[in-house]
Protein backbone atom coordinates (compact mmCIF):
# COMPACT_ATOMS: atom_id res chain seq x y z
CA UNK A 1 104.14 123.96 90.46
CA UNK A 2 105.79 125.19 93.91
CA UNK A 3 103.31 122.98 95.71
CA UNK A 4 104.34 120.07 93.44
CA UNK A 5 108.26 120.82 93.72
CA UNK A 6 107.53 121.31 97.91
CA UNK A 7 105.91 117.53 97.66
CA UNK A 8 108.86 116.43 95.63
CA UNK A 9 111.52 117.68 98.20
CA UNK A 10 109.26 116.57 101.20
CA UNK A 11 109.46 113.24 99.68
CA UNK A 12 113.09 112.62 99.36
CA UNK A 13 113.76 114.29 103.14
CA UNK A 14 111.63 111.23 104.29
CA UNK A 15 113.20 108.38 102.13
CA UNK A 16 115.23 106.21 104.08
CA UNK A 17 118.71 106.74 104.59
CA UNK A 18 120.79 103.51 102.96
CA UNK A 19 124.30 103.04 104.86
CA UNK A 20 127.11 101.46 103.34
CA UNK A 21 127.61 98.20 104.68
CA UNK A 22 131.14 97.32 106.62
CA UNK A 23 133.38 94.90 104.86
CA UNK A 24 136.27 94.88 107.49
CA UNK A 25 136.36 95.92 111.34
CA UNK A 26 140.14 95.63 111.72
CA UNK A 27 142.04 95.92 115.51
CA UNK A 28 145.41 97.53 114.85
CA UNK A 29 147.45 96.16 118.16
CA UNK A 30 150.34 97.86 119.05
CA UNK A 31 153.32 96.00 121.45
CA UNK A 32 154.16 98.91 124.01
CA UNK A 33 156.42 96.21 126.45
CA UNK A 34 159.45 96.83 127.87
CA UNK A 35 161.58 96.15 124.68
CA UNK A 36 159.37 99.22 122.62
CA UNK A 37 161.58 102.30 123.46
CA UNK A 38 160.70 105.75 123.27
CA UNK A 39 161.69 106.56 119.72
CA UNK A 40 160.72 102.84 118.78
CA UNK A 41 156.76 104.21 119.96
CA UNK A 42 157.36 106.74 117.71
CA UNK A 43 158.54 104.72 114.98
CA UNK A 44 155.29 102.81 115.37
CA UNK A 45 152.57 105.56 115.91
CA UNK A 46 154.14 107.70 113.28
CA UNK A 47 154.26 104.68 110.58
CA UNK A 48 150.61 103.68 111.61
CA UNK A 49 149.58 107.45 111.29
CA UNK A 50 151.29 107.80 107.82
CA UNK A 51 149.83 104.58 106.23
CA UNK A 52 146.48 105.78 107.30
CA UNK A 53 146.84 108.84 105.39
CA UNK A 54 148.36 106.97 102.28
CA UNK A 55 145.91 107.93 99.22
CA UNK A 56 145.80 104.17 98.47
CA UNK A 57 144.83 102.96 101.81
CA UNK A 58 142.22 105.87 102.38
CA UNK A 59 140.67 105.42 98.87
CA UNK A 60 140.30 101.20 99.71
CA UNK A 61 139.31 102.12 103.24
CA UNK A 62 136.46 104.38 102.07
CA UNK A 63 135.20 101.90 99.25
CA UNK A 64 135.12 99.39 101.98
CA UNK A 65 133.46 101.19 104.83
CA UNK A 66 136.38 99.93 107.01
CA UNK A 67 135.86 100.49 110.48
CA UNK A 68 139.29 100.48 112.58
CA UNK A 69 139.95 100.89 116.45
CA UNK A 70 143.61 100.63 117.61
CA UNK A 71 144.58 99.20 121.05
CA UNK A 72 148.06 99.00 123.12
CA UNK A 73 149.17 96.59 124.84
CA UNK A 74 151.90 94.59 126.94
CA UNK A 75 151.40 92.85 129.98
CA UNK A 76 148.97 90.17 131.09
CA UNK A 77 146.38 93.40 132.62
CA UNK A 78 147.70 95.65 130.16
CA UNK A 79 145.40 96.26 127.12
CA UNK A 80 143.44 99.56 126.49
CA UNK A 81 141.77 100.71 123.57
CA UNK A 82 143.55 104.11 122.78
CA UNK A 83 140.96 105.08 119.39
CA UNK A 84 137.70 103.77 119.43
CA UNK A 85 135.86 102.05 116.58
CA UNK A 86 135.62 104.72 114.03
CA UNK A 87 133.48 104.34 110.66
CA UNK A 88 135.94 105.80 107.51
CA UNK A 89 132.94 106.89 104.78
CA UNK A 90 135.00 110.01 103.71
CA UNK A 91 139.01 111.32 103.35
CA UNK A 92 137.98 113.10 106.43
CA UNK A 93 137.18 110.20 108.78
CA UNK A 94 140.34 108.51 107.44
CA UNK A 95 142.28 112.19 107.97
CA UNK A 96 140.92 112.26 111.45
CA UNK A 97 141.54 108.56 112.32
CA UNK A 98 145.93 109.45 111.28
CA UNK A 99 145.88 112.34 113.18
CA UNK A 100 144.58 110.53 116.52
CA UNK A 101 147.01 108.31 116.25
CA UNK A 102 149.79 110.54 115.96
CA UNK A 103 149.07 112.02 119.10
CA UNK A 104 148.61 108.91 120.84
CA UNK A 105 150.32 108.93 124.39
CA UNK A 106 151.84 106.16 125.23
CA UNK A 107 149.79 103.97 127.66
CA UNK A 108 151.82 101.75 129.58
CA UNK A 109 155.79 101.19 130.07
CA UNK A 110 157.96 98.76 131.87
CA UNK A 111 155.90 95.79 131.18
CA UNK A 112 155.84 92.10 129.95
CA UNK A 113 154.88 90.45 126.75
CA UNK A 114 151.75 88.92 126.75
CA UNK A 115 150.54 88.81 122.90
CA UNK A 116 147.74 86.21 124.18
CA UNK A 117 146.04 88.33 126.48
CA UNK A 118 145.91 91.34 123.62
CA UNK A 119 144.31 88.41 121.11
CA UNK A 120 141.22 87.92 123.95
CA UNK A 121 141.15 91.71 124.69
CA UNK A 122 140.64 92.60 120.70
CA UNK A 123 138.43 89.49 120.05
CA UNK A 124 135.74 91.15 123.00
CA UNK A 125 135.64 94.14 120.81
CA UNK A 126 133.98 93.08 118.00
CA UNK A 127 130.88 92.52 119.90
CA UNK A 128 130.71 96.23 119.46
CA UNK A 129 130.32 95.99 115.42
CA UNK A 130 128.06 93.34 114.67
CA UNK A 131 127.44 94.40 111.43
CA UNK A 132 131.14 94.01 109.46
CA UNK A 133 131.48 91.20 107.53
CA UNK A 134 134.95 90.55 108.09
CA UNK A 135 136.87 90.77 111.72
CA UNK A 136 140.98 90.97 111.32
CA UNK A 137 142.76 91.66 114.31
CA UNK A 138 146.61 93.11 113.59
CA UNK A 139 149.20 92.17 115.92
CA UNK A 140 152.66 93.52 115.77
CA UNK A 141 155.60 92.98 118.12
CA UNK A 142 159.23 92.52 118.97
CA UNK A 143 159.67 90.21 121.15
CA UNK A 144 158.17 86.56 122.10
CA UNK A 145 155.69 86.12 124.84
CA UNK A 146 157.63 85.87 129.08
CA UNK A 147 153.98 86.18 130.13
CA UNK A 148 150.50 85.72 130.00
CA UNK A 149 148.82 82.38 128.84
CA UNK A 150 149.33 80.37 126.12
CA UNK A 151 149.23 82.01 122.47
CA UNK A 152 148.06 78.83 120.57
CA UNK A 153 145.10 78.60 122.51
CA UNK A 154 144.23 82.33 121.86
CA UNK A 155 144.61 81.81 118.12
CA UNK A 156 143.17 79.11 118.10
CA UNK A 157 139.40 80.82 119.90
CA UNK A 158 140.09 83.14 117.13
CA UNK A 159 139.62 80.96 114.81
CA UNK A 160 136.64 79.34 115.84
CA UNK A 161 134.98 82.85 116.14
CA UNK A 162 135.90 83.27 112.42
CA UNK A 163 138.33 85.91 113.19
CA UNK A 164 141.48 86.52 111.13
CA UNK A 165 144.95 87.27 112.91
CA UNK A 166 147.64 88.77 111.08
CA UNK A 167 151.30 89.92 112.45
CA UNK A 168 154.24 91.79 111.65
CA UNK A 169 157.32 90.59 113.13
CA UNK A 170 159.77 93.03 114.21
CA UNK A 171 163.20 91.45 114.23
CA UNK A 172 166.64 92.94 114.90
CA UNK A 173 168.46 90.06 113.18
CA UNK A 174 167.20 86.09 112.10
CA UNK A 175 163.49 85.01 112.23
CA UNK A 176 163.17 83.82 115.48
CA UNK A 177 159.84 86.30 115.99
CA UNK A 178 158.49 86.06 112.33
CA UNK A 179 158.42 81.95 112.74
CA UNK A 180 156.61 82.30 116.19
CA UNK A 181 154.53 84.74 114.32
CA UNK A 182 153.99 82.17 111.81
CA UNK A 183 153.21 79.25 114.25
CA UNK A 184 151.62 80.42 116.78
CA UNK A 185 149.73 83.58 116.17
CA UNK A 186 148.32 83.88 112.51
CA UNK A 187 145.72 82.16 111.93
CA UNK A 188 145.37 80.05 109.53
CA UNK A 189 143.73 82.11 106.92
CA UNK A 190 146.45 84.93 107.98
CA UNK A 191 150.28 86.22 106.92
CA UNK A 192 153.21 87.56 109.01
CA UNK A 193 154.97 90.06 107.21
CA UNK A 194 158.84 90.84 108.50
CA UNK A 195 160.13 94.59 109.64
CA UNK A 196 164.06 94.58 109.71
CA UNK A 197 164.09 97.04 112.91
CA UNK A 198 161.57 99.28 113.59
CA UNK A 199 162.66 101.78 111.17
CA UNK A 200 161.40 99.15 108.41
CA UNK A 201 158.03 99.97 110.35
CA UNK A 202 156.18 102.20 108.44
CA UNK A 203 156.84 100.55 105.28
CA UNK A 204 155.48 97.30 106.69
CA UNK A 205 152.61 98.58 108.49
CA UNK A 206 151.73 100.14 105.27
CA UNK A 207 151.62 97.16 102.87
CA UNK A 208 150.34 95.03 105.95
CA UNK A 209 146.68 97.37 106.09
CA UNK A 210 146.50 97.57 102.26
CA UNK A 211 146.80 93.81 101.82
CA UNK A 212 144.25 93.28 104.65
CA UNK A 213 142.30 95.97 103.63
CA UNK A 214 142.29 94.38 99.85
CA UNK A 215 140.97 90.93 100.97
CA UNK A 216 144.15 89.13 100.16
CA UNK A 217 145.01 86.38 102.85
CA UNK A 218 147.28 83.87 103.06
C-alpha cells in the first residue's frame, strides 16, 4: 500500500504544471511633465496604488491573469518603465503590485508633453508578453502635447498592431483635454473617461482599470 501511495504521489509531482492563460497585459502611463506637481504625483501614485488594492479590481485581476507594468513619462526621451510586467495569480501579487507603486519615486521633472512618444515606448513592451490575449495601453494626462511627434499617427500604429488605447483626461475646467483625448488618442475600440482635477483621480483611475479590466470598450 505505501509503495502504491509513493507511486501515486510520484505521479502527480511529475504531471505538468497548467498556467492560467493572460487575458489582458495592460500599460498604466503616468504624465510626470511640467504641469504634474508634487502633490498632483501623489494624487496619481496614491489613486493608482489604491485602485490596485480595491477588492473588486484584485478579484477581476486574478480571474483574468492580468499582467500590468506601469511606465512614466513626459518629454520626447523621457519614458521609463518604473514596475515591470508583473503576473497577478493571487491577492498577494496584486498586494505587492499597490505597494510598488506607492513608493514610486518620481522619475523625471521639468519636462514637455509628448503623449506620442509614451504610445511607441508602451507599444515596444508588449513584445515582452507574447502570450496575453488582449494589449491596452492607459494613458492619462493634463495637458495637450508642445512636443514630440504627431499623436494621430501613434494611435493610429496602435491600432494596426491591435492594441487598445484608453485615456483619462485631467481637466481643471471645460473639455479641451478630454476631446483631444477623444480624437486623437483612443483608439477606436477605446473610451476617455474625465477627472475634474486631480483630486477626482483616484476615483477615475479606479473605474477606468475595472472597466478595462472587465472587457467593456467603447
Amino acid at each position: 500500500m505505501r509503495l502504491c501511495w509513493f507511486a501515486f504521489c510520484v505521479g502527480l509531482a511529475t504531471l505538468p504544471v497548467v498556467a492560467r492563460a493572460c487575458d489582458t497585459a495592460l500599460v498604466l502611463t503616468i504624465d510626470v511633465s511640467n504641469s504634474i506637481d508634487t502633490a498632483e504625483y501623489r494624487l496619481q501614485t496614491d489613486g493608482l496604488a489604491d485602485a490596485l488594492e480595491d477588492p473588486e479590481i484584485v478579484d477581476t485581476m486574478v480571474s483574468g491573469g492580468a499582467t500590468i507594468t506601469v511606465v512614466q513619462w513626459s518629454g520626447v526621451d523621457k519614458q521609463t518603465v518604473s514596475i515591470p510586467w508583473t503576473r497577478i495569480t493571487t491577492a498577494l501579487d496584486a498586494q505587492s503590485l499597490a505597494r510598488q507603486a506607492r513608493l514610486m519615486e518620481r522619475a523625471f521633472v521639468l519636462s514637455d508633453t509628448a503623449p506620442a512618444e509614451a504610445i511607441y515606448y508602451s507599444l515596444r513592451l508588449f513584445d515582452q508578453v507574447p502570450e496575453c490575449q488582449r494589449r491596452v495601453i492607459d494613458v492619462s494626462g493634463d495637458g495637450t502635447p508642445n512636443g514630440g511627434s504627431d499623436v494621430r499617427a501613434a494611435r493610429n500604429a496602435a491600432e494596426r498592431e491591435g492594441v487598445t488605447i484608453n485615456g483619462i483626461a485631467i481637466e481643471s475646467m471645460g473639455l479641451a483635454i478630454t476631446n483631444f483625448y477623444r480624437s486623437a488618442v483612443i483608439t477606436r475600440d477605446g473610451f476617455v473617461m474625465t477627472a475634474r482635477t486631480h483630486r477626482e483621480y483616484p476615483a477615475t483611475i479606479r473605474a477606468k482599470i475595472l472597466r478595462e479590466l472587465s472587457r467593456i470598450f467603447g
